[in-house]
N, C-alpha and C. Protein backbone atom coordinates (compact mmCIF):
# COMPACT_ATOMS: atom_id res chain seq x y z
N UNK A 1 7.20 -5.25 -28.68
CA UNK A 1 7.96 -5.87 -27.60
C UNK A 1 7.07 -6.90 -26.92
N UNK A 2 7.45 -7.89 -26.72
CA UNK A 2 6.68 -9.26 -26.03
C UNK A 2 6.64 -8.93 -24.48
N UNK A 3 5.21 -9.18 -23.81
CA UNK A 3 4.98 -8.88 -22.62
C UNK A 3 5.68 -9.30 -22.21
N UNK A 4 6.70 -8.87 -20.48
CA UNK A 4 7.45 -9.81 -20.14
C UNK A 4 6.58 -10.56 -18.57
N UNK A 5 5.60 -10.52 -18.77
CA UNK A 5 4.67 -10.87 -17.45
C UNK A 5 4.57 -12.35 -17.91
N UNK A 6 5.24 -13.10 -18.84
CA UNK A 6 5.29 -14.48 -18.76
C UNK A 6 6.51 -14.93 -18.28
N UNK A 7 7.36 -14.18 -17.68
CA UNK A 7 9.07 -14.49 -17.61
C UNK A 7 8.84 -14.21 -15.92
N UNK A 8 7.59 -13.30 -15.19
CA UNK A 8 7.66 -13.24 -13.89
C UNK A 8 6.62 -14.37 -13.31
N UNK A 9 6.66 -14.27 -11.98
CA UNK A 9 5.62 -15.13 -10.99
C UNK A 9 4.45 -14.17 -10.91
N UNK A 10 3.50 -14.54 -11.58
CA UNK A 10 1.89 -14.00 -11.18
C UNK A 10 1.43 -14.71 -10.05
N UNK A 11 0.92 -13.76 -9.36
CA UNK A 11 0.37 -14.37 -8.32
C UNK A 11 -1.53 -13.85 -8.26
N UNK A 12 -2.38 -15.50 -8.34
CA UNK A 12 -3.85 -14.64 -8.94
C UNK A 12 -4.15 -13.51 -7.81
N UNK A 13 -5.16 -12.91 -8.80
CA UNK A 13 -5.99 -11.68 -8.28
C UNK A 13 -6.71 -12.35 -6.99
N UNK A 14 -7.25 -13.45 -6.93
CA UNK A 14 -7.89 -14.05 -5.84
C UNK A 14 -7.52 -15.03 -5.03
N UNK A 15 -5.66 -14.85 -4.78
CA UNK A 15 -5.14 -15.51 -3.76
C UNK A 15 -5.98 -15.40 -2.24
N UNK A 16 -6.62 -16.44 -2.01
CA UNK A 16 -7.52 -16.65 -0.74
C UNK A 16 -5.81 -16.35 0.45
N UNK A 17 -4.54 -16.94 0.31
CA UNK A 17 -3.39 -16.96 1.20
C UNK A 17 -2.84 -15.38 1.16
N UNK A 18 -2.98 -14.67 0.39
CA UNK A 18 -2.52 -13.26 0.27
C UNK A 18 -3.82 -12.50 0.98
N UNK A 19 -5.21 -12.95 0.72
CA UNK A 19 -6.35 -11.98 1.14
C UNK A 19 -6.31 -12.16 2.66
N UNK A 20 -5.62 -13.48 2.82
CA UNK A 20 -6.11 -13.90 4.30
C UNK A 20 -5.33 -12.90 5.01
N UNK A 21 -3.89 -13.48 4.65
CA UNK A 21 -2.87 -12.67 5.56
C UNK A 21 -3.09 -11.27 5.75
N UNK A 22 -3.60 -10.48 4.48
CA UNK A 22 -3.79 -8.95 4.83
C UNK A 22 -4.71 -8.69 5.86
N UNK A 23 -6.09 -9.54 5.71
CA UNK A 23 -7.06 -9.29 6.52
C UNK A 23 -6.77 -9.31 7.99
N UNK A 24 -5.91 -10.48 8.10
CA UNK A 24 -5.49 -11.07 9.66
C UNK A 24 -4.72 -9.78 9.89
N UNK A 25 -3.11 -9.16 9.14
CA UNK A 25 -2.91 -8.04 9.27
C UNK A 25 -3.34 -7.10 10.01
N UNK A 26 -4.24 -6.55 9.15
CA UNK A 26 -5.47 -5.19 9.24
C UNK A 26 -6.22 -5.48 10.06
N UNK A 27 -6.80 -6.39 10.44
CA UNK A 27 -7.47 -6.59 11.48
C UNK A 27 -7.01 -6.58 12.82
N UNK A 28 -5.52 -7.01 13.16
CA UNK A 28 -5.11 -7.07 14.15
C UNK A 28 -4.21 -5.76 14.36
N UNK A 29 -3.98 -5.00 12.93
CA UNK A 29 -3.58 -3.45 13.30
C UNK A 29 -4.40 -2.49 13.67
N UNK A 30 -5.81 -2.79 13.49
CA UNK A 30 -7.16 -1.63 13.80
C UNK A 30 -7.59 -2.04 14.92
N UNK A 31 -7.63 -3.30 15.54
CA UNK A 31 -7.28 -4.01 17.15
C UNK A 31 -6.43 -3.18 18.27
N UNK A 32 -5.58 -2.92 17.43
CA UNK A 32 -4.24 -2.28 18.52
C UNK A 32 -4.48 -1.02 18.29
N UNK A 33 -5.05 -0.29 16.97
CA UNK A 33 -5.43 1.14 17.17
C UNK A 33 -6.79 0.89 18.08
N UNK A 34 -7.37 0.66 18.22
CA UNK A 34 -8.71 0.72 19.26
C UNK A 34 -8.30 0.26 20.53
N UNK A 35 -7.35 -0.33 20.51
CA UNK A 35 -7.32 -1.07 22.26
C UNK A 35 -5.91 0.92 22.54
N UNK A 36 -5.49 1.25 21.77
CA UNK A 36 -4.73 2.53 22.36
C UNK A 36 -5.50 3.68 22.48
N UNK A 37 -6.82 4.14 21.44
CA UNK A 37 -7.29 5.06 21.58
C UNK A 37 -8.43 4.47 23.13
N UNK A 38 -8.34 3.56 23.28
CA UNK A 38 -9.70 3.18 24.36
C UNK A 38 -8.56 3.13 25.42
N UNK A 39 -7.23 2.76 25.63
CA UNK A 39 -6.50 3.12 27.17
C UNK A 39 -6.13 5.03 26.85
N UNK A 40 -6.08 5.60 25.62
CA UNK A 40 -6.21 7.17 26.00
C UNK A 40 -7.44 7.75 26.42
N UNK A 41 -8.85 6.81 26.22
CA UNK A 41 -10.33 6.93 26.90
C UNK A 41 -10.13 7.36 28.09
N UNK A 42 -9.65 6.14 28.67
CA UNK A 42 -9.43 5.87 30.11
C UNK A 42 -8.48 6.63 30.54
N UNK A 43 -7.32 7.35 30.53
CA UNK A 43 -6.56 8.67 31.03
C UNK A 43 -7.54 9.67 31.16
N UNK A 44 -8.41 9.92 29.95
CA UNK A 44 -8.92 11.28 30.12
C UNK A 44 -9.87 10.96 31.49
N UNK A 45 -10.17 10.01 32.01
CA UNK A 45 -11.27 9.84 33.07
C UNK A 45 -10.74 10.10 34.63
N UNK A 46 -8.98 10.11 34.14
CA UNK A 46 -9.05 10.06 35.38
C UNK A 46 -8.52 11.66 35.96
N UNK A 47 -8.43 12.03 37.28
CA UNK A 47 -8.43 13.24 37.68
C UNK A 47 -7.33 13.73 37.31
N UNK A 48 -6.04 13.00 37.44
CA UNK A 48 -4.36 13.37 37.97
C UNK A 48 -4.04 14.46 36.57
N UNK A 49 -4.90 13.22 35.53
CA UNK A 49 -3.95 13.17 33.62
C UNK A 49 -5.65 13.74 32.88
N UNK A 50 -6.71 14.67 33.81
CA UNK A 50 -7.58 14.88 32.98
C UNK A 50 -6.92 15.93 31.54
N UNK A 51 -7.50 15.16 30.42
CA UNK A 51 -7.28 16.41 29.05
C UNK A 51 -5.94 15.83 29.15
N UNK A 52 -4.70 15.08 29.07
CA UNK A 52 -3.79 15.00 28.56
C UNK A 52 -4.09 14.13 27.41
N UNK A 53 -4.68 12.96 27.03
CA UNK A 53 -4.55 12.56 25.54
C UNK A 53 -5.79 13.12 24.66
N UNK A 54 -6.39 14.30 24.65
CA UNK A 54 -6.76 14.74 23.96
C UNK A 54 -6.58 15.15 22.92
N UNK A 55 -5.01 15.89 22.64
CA UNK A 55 -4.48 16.02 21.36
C UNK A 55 -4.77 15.17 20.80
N UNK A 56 -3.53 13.98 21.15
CA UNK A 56 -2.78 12.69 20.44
C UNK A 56 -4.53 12.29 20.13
N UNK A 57 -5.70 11.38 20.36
CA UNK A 57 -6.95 11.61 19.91
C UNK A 57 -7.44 11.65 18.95
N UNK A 58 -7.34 13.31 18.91
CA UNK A 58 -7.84 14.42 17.60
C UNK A 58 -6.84 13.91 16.82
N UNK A 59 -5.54 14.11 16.93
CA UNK A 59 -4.57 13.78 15.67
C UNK A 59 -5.05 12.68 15.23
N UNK A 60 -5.08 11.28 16.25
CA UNK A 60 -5.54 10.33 15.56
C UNK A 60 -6.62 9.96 14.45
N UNK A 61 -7.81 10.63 15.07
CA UNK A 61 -9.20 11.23 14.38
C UNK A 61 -8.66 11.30 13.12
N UNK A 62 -7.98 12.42 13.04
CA UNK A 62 -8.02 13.35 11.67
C UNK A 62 -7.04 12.24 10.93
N UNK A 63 -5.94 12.02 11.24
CA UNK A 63 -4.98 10.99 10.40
C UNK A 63 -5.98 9.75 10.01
N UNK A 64 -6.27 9.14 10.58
CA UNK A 64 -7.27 7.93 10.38
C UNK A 64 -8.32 8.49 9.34
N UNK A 65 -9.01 9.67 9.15
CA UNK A 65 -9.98 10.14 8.42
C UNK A 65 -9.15 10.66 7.28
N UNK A 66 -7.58 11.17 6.88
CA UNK A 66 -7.45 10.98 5.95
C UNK A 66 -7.12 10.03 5.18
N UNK A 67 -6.82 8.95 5.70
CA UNK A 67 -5.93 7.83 5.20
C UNK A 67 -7.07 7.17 4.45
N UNK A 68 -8.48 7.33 5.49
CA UNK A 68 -9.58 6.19 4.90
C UNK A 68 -10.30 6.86 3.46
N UNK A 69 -10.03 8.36 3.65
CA UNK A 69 -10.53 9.13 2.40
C UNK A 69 -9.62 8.59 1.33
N UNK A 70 -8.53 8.80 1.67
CA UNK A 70 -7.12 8.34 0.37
C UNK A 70 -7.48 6.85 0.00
N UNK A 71 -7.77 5.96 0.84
CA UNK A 71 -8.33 4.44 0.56
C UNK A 71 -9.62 4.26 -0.23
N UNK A 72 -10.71 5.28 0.13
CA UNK A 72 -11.95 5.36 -0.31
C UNK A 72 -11.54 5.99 -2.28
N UNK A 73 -10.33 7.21 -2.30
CA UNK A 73 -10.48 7.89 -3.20
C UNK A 73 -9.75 6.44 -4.37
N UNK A 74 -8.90 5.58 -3.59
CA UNK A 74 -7.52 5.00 -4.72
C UNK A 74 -8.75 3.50 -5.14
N UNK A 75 -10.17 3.18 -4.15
CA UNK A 75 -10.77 2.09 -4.95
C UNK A 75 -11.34 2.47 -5.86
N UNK A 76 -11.79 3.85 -5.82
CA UNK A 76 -13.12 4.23 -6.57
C UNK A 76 -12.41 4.53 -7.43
N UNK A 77 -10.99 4.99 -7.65
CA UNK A 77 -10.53 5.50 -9.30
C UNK A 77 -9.81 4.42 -9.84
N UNK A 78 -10.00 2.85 -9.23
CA UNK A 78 -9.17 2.06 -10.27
C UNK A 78 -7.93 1.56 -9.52
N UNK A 79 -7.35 2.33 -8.26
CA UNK A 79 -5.71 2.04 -8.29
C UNK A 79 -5.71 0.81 -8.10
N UNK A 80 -6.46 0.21 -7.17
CA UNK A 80 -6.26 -1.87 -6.94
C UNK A 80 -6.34 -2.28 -8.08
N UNK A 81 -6.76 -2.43 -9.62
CA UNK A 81 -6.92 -3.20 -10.17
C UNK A 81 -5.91 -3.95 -11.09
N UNK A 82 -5.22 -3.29 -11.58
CA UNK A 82 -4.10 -3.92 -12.00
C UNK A 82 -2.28 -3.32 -11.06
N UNK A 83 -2.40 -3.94 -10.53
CA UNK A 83 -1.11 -3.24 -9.36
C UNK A 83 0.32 -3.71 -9.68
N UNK A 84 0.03 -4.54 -10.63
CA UNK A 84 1.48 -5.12 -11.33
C UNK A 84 1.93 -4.68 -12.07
N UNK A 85 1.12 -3.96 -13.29
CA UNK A 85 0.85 -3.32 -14.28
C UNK A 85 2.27 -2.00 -14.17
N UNK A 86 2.17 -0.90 -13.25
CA UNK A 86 3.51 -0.10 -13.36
C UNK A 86 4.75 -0.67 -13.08
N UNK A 87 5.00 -1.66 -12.44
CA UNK A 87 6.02 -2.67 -12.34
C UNK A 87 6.96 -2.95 -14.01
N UNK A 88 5.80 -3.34 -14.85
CA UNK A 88 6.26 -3.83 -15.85
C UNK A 88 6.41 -2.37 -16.49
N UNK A 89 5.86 -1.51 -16.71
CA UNK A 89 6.17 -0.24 -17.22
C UNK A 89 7.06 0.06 -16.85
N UNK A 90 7.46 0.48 -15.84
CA UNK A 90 9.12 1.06 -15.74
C UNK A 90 9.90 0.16 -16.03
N UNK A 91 9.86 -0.93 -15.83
CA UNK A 91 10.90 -1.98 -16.53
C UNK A 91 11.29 -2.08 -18.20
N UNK A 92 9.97 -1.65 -18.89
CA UNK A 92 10.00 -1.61 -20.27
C UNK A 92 11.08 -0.85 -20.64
N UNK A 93 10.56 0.76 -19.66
CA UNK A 93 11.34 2.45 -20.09
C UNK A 93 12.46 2.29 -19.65
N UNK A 94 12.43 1.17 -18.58
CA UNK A 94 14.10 1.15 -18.33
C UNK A 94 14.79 1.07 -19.28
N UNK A 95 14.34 -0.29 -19.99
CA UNK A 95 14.93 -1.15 -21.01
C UNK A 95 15.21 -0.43 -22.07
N UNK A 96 13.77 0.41 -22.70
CA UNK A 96 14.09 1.22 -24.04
C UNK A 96 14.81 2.05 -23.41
N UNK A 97 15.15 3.24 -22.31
CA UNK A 97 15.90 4.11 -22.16
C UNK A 97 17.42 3.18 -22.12
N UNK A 98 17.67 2.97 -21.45
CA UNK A 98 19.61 1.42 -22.07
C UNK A 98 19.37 1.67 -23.08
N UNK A 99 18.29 1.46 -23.82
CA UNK A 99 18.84 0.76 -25.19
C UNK A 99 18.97 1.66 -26.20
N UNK A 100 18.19 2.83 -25.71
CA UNK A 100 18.47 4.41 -27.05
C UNK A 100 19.92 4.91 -26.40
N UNK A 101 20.48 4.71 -24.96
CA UNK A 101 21.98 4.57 -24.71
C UNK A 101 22.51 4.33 -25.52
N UNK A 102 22.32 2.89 -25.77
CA UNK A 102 23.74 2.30 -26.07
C UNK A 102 23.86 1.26 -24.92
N UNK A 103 23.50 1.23 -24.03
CA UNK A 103 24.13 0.35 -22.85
C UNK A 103 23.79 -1.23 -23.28
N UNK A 104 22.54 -1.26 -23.33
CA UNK A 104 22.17 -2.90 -23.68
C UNK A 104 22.06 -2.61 -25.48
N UNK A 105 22.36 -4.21 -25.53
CA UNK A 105 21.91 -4.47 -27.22
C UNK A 105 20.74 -5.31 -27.77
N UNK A 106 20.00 -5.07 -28.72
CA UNK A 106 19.24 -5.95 -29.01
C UNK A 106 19.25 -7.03 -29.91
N UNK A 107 19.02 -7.76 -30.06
CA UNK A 107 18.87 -9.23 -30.42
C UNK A 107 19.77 -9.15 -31.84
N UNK A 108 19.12 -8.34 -32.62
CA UNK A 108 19.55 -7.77 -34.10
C UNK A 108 20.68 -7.01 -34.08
N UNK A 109 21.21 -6.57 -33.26
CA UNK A 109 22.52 -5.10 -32.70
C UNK A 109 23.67 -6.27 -32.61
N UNK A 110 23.40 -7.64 -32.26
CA UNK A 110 24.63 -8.56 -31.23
C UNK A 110 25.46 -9.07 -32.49
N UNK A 111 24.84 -9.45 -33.81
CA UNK A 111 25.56 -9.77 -34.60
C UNK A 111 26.91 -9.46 -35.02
């Protein structure tokens, strides 16, 4: 079967306009997580609301520490490197599953 990754839009591995935007992204989403955990700083200081964002905090802590483990675990085994790659796989199995159907025909079947 002929790749069909010449029939889609590749977009390179080293789009500087795709790296940017994520970075600007991520950067300005770990901005707004630090500017919220630093105004729940400032509750715990004060007398009225002492120990009320302590939970929310810890949750944060721990959520943030798994997410960066799950990020740390998906570079080190490979998952960034080809990310287009299952895209076209299920599209294939789509295709062969239709086509051991019956639903679609192939080229040689249309005659």
């Amino acid at each position: 079967m002929a790749d069909k990754r010449s029939t889609y839009r590749k977009i390179r591995d080293n789009d500087p306009g795709i790296h940017g935007f994520f970075m600007i992204a991520c950067t300005l989403g770990g901005g707004m997580f630090l500017y919220k955990l630093f105004k729940f700083f400032e509750t715990i200081k004060k007398d009225e609301l002492a120990g009320f964002a302590n939970d929310p905090i810890m949750i944060y802590f721990w959520v943030t520490f798994g997410f960066l483990f799950l990020l740390t675990w998906a570079y080190l085994s490979g998952q960034f490197r080809d990310v287009e790659q299952p895209k076209y796989d299920m599209l294939r199995r789509f295709e062969e599953q239709e086509r051991a159907e019956g639903i679609i025909q192939t080229k040689g079947d249309a005659q």
